[in-house]
C-alpha atoms as a PDB file:
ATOM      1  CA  UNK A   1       6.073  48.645  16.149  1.00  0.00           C
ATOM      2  CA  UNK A   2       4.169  45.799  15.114  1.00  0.00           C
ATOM      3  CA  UNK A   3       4.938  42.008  15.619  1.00  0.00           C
ATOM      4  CA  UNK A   4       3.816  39.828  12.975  1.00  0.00           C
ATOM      5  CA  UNK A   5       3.754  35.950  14.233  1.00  0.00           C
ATOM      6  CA  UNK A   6       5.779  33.552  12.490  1.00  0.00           C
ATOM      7  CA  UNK A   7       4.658  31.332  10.117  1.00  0.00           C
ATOM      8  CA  UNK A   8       4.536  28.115  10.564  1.00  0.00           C
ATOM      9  CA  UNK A   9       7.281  26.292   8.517  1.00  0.00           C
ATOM     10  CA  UNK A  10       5.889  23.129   6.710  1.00  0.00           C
ATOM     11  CA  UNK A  11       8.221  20.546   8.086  1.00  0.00           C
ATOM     12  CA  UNK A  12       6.229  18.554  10.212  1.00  0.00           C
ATOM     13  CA  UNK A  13       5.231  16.030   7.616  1.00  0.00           C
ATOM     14  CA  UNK A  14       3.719  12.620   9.108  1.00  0.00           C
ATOM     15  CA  UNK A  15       5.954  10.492   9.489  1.00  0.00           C
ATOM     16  CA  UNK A  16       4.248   7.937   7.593  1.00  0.00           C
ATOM     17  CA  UNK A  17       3.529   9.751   5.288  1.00  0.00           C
ATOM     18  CA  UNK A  18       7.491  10.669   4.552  1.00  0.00           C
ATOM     19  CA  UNK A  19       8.382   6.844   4.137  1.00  0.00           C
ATOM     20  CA  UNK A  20       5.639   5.929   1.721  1.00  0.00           C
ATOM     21  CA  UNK A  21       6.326   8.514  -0.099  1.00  0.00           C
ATOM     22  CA  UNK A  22      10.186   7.854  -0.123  1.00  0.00           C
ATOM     23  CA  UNK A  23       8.974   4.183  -0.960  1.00  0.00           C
ATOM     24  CA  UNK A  24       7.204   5.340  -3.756  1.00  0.00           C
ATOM     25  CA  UNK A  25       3.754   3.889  -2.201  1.00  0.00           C
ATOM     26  CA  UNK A  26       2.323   7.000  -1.279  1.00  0.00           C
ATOM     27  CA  UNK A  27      -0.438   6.982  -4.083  1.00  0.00           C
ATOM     28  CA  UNK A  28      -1.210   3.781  -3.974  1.00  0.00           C
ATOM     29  CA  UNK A  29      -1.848   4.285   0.090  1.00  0.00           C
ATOM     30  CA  UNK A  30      -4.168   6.862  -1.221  1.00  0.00           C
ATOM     31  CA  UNK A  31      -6.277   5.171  -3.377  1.00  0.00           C
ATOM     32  CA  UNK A  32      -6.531   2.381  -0.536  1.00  0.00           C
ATOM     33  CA  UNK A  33      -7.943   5.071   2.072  1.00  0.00           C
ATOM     34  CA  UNK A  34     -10.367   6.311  -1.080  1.00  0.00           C
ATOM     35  CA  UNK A  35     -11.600   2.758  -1.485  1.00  0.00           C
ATOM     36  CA  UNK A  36     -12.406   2.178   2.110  1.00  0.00           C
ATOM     37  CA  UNK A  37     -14.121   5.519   2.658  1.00  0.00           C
ATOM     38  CA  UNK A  38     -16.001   5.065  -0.362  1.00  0.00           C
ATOM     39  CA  UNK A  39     -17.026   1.515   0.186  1.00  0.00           C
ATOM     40  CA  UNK A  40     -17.154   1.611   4.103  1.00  0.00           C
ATOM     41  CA  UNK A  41     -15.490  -2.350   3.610  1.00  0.00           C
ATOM     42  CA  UNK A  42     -11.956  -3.064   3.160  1.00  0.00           C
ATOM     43  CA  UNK A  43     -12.589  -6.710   1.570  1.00  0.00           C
ATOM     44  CA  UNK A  44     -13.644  -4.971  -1.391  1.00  0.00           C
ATOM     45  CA  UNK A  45     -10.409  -3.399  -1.898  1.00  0.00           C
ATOM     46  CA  UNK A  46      -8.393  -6.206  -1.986  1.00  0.00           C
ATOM     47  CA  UNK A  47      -6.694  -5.217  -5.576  1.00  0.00           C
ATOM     48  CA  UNK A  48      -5.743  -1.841  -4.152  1.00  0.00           C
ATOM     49  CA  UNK A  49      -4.454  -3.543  -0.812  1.00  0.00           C
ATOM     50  CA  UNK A  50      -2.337  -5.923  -2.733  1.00  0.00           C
ATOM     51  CA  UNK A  51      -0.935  -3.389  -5.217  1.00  0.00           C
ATOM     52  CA  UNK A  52      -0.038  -1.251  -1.844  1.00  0.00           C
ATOM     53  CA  UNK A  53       1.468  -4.348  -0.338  1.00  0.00           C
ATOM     54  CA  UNK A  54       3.365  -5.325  -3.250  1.00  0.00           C
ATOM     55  CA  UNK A  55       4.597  -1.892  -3.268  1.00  0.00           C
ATOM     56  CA  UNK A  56       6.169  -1.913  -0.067  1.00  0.00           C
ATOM     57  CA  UNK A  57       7.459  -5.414  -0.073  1.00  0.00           C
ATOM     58  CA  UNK A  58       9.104  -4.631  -3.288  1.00  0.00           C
ATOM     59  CA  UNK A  59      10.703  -1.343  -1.614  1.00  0.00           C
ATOM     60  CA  UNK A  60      11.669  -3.582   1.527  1.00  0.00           C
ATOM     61  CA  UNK A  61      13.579  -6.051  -1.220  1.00  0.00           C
ATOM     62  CA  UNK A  62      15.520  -3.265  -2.877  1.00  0.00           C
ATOM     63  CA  UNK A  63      16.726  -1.715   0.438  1.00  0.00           C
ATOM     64  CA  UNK A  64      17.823  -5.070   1.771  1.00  0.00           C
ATOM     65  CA  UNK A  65      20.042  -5.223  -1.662  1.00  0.00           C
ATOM     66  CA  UNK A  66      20.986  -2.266  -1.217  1.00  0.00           C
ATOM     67  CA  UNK A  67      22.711  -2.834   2.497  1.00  0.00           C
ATOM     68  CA  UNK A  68      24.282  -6.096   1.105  1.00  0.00           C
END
């Protein structure tokens, strides 16, 4: 009889991950990481860093509503 290992069940997501994504800011995280790697300076993605940071402040707004 053979034993075949178990595969490994795809629920150990980053954590971070899982809330941007749940904030809707995941792309927008992405294309902030892409900037920086291709750039090697993160002052030069200051439109990407402000559309991510308007993105989560935005999320942070509607689930403060949301508990009022």
């Amino acid at each position: 009889m053979t034993i075949k290992p178990r595969e490994k069940v795809e629920t150990d997501d980053d954590p971070v991950e899982s809330m941007l994504k749940k904030a809707g800011c995941l792309d927008l995280h992405y294309k902030v990481q892409e900037c920086i790697n291709t750039t090697k300076d993160w002052r030069k993605c200051q439109t990407e860093v402000n559309n991510f940071k308007d993105c989560i402040t935005k999320h942070k707004q509607e689930m403060t509503q949301l508990k009022s």
